[in-house]
Protein backbone atom coordinates (compact mmCIF):
# COMPACT_ATOMS: atom_id res chain seq x y z
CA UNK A 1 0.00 0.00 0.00
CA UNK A 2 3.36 2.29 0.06
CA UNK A 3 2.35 3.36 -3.33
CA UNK A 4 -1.25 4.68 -2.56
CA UNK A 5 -1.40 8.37 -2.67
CA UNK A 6 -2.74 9.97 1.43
CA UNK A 7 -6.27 10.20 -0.38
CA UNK A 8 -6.38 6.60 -1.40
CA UNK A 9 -4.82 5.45 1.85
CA UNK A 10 -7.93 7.75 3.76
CA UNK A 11 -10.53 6.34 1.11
CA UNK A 12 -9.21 2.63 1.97
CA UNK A 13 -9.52 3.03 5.31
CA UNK A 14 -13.08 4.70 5.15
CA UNK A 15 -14.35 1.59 3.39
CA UNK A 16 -12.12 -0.81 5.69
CA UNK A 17 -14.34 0.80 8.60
CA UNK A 18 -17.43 0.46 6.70
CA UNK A 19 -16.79 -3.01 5.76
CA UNK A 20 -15.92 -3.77 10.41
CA UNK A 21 -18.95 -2.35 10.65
CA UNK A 22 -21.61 -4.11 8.45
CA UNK A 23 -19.73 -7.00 9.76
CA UNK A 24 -20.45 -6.32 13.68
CA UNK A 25 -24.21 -5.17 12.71
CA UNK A 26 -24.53 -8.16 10.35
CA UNK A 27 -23.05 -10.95 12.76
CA UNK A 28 -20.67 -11.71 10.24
CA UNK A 29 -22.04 -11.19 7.12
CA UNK A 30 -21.15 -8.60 4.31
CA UNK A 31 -22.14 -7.51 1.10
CA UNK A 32 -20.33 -5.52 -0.86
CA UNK A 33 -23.32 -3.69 -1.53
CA UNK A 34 -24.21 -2.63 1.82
CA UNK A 35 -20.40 -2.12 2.55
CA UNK A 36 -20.57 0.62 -0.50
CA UNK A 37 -23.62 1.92 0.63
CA UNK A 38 -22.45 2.81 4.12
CA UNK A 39 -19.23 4.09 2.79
CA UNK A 40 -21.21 6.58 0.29
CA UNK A 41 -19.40 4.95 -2.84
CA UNK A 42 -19.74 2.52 -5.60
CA UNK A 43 -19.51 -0.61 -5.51
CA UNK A 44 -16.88 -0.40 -8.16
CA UNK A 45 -14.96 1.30 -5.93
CA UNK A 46 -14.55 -1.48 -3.51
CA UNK A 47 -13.55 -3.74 -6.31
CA UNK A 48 -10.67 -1.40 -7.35
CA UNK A 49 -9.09 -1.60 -3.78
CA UNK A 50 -9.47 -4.91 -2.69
CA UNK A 51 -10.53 -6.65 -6.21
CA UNK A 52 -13.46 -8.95 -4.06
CA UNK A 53 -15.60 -9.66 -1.70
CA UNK A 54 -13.17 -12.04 -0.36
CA UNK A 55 -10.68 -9.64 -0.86
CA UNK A 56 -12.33 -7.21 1.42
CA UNK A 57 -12.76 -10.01 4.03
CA UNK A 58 -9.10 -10.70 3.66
CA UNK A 59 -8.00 -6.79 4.38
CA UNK A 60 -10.29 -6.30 7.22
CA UNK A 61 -8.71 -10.01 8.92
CA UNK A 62 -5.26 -8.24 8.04
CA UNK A 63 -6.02 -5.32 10.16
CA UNK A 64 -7.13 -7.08 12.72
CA UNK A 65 -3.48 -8.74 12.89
CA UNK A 66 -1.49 -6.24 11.94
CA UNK A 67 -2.82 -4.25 15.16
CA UNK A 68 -2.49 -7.65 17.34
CA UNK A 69 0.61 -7.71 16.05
CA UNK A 70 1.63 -3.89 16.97
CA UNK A 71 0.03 -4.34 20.48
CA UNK A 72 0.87 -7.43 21.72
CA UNK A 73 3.89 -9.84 19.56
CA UNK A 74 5.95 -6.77 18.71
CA UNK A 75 5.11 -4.61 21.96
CA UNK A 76 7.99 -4.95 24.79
CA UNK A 77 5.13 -4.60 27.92
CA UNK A 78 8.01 -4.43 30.21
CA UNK A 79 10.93 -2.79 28.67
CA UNK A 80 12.98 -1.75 31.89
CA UNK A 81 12.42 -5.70 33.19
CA UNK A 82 15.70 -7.88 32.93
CA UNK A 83 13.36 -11.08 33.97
CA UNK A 84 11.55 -12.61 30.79
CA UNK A 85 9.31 -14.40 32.40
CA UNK A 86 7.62 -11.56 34.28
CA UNK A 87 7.80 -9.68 30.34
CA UNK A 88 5.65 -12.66 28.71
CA UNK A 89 3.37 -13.02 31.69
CA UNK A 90 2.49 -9.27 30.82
CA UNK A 91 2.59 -10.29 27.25
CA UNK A 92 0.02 -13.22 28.26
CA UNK A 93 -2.24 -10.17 29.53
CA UNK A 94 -1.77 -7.89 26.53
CA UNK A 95 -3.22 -10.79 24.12
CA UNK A 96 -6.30 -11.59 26.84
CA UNK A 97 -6.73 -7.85 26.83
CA UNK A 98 -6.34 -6.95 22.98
CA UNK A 99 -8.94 -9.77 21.83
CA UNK A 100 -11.33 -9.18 24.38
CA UNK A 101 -11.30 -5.48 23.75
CA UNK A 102 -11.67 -5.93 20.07
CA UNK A 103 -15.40 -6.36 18.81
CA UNK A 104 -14.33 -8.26 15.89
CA UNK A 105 -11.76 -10.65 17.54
CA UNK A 106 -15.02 -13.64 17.75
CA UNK A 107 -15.48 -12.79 14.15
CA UNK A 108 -12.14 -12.85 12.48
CA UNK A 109 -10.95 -15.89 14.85
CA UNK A 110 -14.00 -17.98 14.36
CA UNK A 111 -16.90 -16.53 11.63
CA UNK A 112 -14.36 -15.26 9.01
CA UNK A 113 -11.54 -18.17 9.72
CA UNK A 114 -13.92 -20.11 7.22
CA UNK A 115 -13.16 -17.77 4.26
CA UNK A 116 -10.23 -19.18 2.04
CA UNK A 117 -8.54 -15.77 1.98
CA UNK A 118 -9.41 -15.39 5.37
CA UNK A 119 -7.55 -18.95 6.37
CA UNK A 120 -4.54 -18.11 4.19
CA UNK A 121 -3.78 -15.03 5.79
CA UNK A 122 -4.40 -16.63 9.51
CA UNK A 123 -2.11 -19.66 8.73
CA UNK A 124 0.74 -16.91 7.39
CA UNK A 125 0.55 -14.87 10.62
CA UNK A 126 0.61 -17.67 13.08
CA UNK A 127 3.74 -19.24 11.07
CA UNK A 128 5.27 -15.59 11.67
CA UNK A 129 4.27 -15.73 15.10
CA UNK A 130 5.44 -18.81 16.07
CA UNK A 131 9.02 -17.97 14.42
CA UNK A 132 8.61 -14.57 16.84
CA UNK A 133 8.32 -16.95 19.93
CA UNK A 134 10.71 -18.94 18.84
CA UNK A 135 13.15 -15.99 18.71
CA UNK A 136 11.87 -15.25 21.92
CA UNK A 137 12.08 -18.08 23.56
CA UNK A 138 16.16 -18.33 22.29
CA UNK A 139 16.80 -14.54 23.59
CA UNK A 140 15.12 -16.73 27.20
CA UNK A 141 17.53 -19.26 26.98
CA UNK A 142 20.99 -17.15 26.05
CA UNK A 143 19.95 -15.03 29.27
CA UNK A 144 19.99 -18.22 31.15
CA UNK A 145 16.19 -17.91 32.27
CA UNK A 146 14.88 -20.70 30.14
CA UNK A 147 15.57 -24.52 29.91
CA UNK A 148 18.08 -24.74 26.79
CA UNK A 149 16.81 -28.09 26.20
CA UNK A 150 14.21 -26.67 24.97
CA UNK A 151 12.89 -27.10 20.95
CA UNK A 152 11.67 -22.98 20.92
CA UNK A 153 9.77 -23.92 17.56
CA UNK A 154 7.75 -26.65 18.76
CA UNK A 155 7.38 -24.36 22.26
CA UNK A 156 6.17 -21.66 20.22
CA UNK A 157 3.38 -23.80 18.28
CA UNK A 158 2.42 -25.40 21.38
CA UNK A 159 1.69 -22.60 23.26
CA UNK A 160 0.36 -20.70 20.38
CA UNK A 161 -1.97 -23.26 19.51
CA UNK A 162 -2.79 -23.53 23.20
CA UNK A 163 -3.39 -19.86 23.72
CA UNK A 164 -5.35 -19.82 20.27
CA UNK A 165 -7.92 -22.35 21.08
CA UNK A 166 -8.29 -20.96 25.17
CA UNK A 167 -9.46 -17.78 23.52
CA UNK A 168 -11.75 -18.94 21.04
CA UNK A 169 -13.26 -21.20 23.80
CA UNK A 170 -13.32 -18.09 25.98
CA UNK A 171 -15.11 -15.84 23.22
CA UNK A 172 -17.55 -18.83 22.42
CA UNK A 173 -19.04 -18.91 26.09
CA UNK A 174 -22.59 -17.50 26.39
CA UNK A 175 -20.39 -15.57 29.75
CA UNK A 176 -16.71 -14.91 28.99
CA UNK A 177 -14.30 -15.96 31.86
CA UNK A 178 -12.90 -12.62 33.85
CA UNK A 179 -9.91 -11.04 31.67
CA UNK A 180 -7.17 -11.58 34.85
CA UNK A 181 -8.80 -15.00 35.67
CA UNK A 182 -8.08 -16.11 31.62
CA UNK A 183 -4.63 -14.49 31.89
CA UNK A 184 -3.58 -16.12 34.66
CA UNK A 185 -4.46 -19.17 33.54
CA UNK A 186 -3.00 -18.75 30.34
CA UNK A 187 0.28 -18.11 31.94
CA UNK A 188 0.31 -21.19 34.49
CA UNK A 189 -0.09 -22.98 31.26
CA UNK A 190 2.65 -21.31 29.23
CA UNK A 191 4.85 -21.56 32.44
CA UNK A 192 4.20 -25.37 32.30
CA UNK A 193 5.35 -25.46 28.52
CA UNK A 194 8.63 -23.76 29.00
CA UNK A 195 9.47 -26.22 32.08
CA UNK A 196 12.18 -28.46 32.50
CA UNK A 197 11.86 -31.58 30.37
């Protein structure tokens, strides 16, 4: 998008939030119609910047990771803190925090997860992600605070994938466990992954 002019980059962005919205009021659903009609454009329009409906789909999801990303994976919560465990237990809380603040965290995660696009863009971050924790996890074990026994890739799926599938469980319930209580939990299970063998 580098080579968008500032009055494409606004317009994008104008139809990116008209496209989160229709999705929150529609429960998931969009039509590029609708989408076009909230933004007070054509429909052409939207084809010209994201090429489809699935396209569209695909650029909100990226968005949504792009700021997870930014907030929580790339974020040092503790900057000043020479212990790395107490910097990914604050970590732990930034992710809790970041999808249960966002409105369309149970859509993207579960709803729009379904979409092709959607999926391919998912499986790409969480292969970048898990080489992130696996970088991580190495910068752990050359300051001595982690097991060096360790495989960090295979740490990095597992709790990943573990953290993944707690939230989506958490978002599915009717009543959401409390934020801290989630965290917490979270943590005494990533604590238990990075444990002695």
């Amino acid at each position: 998008m580098a080579d968008l002019s500032p009055k494409a980059l606004k317009t994008r962005a104008g139809l990116l939030d008209a496209a989160r919205s229709e999705l929150l009021e529609q429960g998931g659903g969009l039509e590029v119609g609708r989408v076009a009609e909230r933004a007070g454009v054509s429909v052409g329009l939207i084809y010209r910047y994201f090429n489809s409906r699935a396209g569209l789909l695909a650029a909100v999801a990226e968005d949504f990771y792009d700021r997870y990303q930014e907030q929580v994976m790339a974020a040092d919560p503790l900057p000043d803190a020479a212990d790395w465990s107490s910097r990914e237990e604050q970590r732990t809380r930034r992710a809790v925090d970041f999808v249960y603040a966002e409105p369309l965290a149970p859509l993207v995660l579960v709803s729009l997860a379904r979409e092709p696009e959607v999926a391919a863009l998912e499986a790409q971050r969480t292969a970048e992600n898990v080489r992130q924790g696996a970088d991580n996890i190495r910068r752990g074990q050359a300051a001595g605070q982690l097991n060096a026994g360790l495989d960090p890739e295979l740490v990095s799926a597992m709790i990943l994938g573990g953290m993944h599938q707690a939230l989506l469980e958490a978002l599915a319930r009717p009543q959401r466990p409390v934020a801290d209580h989630l965290a917490r939990q979270l943590w005494h299970f990533i604590r238990g992954a990075l444990a002695p063998l």
